[in-house]
N, C-alpha and C. Protein backbone atom coordinates (compact mmCIF):
# COMPACT_ATOMS: atom_id res chain seq x y z
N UNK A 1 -2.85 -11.02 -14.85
CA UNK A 1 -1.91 -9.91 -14.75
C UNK A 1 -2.58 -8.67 -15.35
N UNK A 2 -2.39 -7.45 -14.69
CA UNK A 2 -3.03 -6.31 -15.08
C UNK A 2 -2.29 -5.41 -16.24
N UNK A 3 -3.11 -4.92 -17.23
CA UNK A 3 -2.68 -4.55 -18.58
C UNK A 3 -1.09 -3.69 -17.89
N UNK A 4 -1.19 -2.72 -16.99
CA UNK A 4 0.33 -2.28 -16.96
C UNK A 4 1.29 -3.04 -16.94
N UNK A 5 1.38 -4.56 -15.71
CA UNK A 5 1.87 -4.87 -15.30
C UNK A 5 2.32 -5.61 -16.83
N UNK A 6 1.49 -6.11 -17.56
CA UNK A 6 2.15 -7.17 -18.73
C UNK A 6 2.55 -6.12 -19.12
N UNK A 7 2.40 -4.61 -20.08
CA UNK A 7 3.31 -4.08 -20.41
C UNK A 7 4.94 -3.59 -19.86
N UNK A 8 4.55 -3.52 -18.65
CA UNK A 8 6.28 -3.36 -17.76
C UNK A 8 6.78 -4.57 -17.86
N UNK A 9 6.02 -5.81 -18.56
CA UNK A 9 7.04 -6.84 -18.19
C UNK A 9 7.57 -7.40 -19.91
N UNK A 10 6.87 -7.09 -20.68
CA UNK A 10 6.91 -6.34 -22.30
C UNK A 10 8.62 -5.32 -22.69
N UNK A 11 8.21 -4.42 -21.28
CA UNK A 11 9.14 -3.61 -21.36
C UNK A 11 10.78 -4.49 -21.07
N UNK A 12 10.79 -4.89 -20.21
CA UNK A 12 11.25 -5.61 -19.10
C UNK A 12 12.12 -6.45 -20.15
N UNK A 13 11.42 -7.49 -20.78
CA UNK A 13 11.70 -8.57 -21.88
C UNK A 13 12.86 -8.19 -23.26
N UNK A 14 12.51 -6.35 -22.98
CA UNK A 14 13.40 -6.46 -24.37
C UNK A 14 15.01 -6.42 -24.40
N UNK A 15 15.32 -6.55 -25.28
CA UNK A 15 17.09 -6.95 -24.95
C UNK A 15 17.61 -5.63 -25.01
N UNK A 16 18.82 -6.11 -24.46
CA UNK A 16 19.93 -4.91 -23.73
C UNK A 16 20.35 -3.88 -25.19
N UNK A 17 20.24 -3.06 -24.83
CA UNK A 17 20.00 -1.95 -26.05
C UNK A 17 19.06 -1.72 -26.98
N UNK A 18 17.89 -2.57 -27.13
CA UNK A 18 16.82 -2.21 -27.73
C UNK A 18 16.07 -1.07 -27.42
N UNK A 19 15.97 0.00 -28.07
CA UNK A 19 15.45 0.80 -27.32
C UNK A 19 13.63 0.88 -27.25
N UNK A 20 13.46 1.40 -26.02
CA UNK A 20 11.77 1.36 -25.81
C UNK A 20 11.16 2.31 -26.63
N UNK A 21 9.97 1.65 -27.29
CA UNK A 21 8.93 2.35 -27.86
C UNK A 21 7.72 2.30 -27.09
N UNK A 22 7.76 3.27 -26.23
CA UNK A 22 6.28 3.43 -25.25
C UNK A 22 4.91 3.53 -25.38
N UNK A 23 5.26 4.10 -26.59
CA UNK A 23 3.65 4.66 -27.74
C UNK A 23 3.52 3.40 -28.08
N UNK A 24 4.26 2.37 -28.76
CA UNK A 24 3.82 1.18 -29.63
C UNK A 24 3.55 0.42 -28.03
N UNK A 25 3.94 -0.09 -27.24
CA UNK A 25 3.94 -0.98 -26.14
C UNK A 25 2.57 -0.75 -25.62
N UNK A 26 2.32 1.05 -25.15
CA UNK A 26 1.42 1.39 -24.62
C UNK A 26 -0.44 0.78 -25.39
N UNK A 27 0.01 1.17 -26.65
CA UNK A 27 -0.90 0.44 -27.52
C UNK A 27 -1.48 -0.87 -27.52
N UNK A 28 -0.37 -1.72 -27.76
CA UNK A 28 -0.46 -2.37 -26.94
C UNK A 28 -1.18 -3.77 -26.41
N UNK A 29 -0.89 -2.86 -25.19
CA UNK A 29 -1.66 -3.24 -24.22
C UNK A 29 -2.60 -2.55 -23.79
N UNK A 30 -2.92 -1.49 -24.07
CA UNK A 30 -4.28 -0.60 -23.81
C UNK A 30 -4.07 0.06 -22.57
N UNK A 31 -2.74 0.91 -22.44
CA UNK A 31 -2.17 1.65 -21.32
C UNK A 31 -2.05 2.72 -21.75
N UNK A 32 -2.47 3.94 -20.71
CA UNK A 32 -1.71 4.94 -21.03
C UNK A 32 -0.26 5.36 -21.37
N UNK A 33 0.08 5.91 -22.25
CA UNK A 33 1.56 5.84 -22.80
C UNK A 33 1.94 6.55 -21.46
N UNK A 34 1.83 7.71 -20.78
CA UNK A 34 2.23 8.41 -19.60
C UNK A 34 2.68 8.04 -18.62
N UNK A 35 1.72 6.67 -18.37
CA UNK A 35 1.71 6.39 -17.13
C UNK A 35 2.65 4.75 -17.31
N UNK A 36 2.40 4.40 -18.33
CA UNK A 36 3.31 3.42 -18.64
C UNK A 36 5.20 3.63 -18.47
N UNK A 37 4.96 5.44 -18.90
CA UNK A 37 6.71 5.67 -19.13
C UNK A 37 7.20 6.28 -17.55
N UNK A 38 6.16 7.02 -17.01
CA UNK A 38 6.21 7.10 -15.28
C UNK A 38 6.82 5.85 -14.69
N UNK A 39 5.80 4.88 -14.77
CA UNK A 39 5.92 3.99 -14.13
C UNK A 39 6.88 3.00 -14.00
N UNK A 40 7.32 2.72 -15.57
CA UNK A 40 8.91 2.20 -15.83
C UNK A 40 10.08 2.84 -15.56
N UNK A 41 10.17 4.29 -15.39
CA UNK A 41 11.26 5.15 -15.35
C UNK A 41 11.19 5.11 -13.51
N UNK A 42 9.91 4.69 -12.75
CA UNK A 42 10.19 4.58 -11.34
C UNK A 42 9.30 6.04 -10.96
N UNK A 43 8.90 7.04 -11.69
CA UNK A 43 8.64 8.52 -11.12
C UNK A 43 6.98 7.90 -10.25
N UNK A 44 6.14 7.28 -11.11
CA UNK A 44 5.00 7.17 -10.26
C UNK A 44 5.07 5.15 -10.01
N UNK A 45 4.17 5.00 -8.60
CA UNK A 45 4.31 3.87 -8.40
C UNK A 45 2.64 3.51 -7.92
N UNK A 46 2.03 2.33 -8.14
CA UNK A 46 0.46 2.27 -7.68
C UNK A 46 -0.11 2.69 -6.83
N UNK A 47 -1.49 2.85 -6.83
CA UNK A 47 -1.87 3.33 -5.72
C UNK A 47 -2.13 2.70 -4.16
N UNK A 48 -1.84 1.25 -4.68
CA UNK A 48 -1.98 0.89 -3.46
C UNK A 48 -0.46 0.55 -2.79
N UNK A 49 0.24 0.64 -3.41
CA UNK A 49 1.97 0.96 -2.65
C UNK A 49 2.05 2.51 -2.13
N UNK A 50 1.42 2.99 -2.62
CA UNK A 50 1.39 4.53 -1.69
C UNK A 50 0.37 4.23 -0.91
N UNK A 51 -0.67 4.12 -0.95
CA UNK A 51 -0.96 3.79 0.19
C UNK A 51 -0.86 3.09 1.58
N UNK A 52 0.46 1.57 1.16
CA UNK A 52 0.64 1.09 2.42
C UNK A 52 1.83 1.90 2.98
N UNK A 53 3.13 2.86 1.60
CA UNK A 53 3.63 3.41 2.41
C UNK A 53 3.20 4.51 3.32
N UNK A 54 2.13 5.10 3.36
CA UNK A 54 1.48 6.04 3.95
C UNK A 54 0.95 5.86 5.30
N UNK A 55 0.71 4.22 5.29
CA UNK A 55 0.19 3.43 6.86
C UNK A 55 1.33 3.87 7.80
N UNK A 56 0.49 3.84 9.36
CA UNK A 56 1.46 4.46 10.51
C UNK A 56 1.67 2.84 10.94
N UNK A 57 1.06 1.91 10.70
CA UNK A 57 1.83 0.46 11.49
C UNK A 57 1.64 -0.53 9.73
N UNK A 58 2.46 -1.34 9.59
CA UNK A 58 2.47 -2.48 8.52
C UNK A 58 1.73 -3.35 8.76
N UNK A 59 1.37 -3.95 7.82
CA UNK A 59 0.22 -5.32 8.04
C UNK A 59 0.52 -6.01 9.06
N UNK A 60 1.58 -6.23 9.79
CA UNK A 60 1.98 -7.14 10.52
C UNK A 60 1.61 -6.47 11.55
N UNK A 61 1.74 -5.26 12.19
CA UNK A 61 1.49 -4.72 13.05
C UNK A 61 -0.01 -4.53 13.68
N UNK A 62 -0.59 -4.64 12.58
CA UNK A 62 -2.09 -3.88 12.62
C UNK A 62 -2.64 -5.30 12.78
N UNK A 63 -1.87 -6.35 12.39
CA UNK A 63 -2.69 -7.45 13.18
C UNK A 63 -2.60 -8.01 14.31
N UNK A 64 -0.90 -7.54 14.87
CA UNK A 64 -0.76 -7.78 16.28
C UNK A 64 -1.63 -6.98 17.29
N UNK A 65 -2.07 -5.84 16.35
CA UNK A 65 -3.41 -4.50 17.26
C UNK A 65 -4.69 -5.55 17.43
N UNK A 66 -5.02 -5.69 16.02
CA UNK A 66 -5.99 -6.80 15.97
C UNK A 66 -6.62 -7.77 17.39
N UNK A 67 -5.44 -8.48 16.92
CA UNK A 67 -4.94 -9.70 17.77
C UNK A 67 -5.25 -9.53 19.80
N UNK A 68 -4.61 -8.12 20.05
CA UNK A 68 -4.88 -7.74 20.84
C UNK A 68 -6.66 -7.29 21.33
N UNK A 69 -6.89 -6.42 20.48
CA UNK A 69 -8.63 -5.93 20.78
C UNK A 69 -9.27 -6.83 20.42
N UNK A 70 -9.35 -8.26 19.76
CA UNK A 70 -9.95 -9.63 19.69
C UNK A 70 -9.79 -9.77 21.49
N UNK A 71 -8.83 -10.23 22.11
CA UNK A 71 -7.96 -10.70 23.42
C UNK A 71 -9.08 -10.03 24.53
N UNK A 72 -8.66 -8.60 24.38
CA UNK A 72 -9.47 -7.37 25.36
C UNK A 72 -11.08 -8.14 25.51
N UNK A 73 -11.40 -8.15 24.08
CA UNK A 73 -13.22 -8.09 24.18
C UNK A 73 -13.56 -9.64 24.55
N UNK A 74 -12.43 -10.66 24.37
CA UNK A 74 -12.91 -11.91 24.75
C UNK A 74 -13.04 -11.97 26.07
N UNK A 75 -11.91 -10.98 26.94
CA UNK A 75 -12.06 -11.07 28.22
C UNK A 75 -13.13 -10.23 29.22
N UNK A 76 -13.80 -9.69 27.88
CA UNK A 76 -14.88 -8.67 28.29
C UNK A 76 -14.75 -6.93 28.53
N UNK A 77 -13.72 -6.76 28.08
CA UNK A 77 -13.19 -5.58 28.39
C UNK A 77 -12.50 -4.71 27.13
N UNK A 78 -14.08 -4.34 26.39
CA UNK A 78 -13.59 -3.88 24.72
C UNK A 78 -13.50 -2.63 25.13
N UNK A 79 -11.98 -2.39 23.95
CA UNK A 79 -11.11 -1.59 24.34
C UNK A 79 -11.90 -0.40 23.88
N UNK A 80 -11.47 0.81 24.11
CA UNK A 80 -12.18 2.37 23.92
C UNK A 80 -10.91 2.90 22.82
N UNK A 81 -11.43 3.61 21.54
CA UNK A 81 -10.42 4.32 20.57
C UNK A 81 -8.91 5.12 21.73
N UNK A 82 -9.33 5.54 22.43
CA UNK A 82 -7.99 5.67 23.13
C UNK A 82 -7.24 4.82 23.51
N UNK A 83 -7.95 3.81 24.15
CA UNK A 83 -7.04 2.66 23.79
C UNK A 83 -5.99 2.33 22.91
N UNK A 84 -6.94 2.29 21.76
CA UNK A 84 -6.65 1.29 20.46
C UNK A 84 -5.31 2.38 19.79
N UNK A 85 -5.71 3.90 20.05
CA UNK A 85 -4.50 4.67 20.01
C UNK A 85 -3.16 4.57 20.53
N UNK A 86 -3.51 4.58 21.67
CA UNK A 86 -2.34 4.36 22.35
C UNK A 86 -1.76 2.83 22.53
N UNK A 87 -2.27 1.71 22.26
CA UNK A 87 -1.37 0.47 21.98
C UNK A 87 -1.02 0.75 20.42
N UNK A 88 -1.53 1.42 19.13
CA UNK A 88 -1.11 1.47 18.15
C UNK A 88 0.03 2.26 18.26
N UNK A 89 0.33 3.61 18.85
CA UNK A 89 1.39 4.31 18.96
C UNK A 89 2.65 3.38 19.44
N UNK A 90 2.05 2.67 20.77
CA UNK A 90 3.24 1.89 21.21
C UNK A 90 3.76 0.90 19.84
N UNK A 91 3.27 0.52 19.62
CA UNK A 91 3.61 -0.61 17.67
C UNK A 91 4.01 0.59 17.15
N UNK A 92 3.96 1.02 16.96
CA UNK A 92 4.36 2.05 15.76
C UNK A 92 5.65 2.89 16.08
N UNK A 93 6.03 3.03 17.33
CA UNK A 93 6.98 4.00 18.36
C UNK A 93 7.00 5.28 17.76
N UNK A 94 5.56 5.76 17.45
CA UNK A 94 5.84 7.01 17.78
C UNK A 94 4.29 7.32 17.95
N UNK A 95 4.00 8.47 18.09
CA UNK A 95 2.41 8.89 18.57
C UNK A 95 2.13 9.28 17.28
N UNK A 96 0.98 8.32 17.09
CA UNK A 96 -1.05 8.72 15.96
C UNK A 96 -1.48 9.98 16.24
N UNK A 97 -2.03 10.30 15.37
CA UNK A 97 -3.39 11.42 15.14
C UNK A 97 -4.54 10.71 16.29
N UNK A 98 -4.91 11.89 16.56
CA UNK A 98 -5.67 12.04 17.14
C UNK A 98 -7.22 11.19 16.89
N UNK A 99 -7.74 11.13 15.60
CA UNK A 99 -8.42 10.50 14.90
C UNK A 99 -7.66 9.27 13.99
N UNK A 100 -6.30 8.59 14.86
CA UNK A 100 -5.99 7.61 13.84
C UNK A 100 -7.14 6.49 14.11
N UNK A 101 -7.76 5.91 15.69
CA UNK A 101 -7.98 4.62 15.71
C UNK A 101 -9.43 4.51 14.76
N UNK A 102 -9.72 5.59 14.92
CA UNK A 102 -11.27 5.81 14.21
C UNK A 102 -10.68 5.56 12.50
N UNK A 103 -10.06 6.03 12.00
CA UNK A 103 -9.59 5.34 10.71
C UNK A 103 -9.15 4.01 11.24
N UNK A 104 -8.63 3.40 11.85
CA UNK A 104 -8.14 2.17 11.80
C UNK A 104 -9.14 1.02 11.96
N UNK A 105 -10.39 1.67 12.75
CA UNK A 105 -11.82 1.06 12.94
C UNK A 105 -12.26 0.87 11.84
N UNK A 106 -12.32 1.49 10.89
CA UNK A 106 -13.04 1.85 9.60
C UNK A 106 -12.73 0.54 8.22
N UNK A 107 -11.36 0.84 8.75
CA UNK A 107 -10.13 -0.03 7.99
C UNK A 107 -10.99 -1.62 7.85
């Protein structure tokens, strides 16, 4: 478990009206006190939860894309980034950037 996470769960543990000491907790566990009191109060959340909320299709999706351009190239017929755009838009129901599949290649 990662030093925030045992401190939010530190936090988490203490009884109903105890009040939090962020500075002592933060200590600790060797967290920033800031980001410890962000993070419990809900204002900031990891970076990699912003990042999947930021994705235009969910894991599930991006493997049914997958799934598909595996399919295409087995049958010999690898797909072209416009392609891969436009079946991702269709998953996604609404239209990508212009440069999404090229990030999604990358991915």
């Amino acid at each position: 478990m990662a030093s925030i996470e045992a401190a939010l769960a530190a936090i988490e543990a203490l009884q109903p009206g105890e009040k939090v000491n962020y500075t002592q907790i933060a200590k600790r566990f060797s967290v920033v006190r800031s980001t410890l009191t962000r993070r419990h109060q809900g204002v900031s959340t990891p970076l990699d939860t912003r990042y999947r909320n930021q994705q235009s299709l969910h894991p599930q999706q991006e493997q049914e894309l997958l799934r598909y351009i595996e399919h295409l190239t087995r049958e010999g017929l690898p797909p072209k980034r416009s392609m891969i755009r436009n079946f991702g838009s269709q998953i996604a129901k609404k239209e990508l950037g212009k440069h999404w599949a090229d990030s999604y290649i990358q991915r």
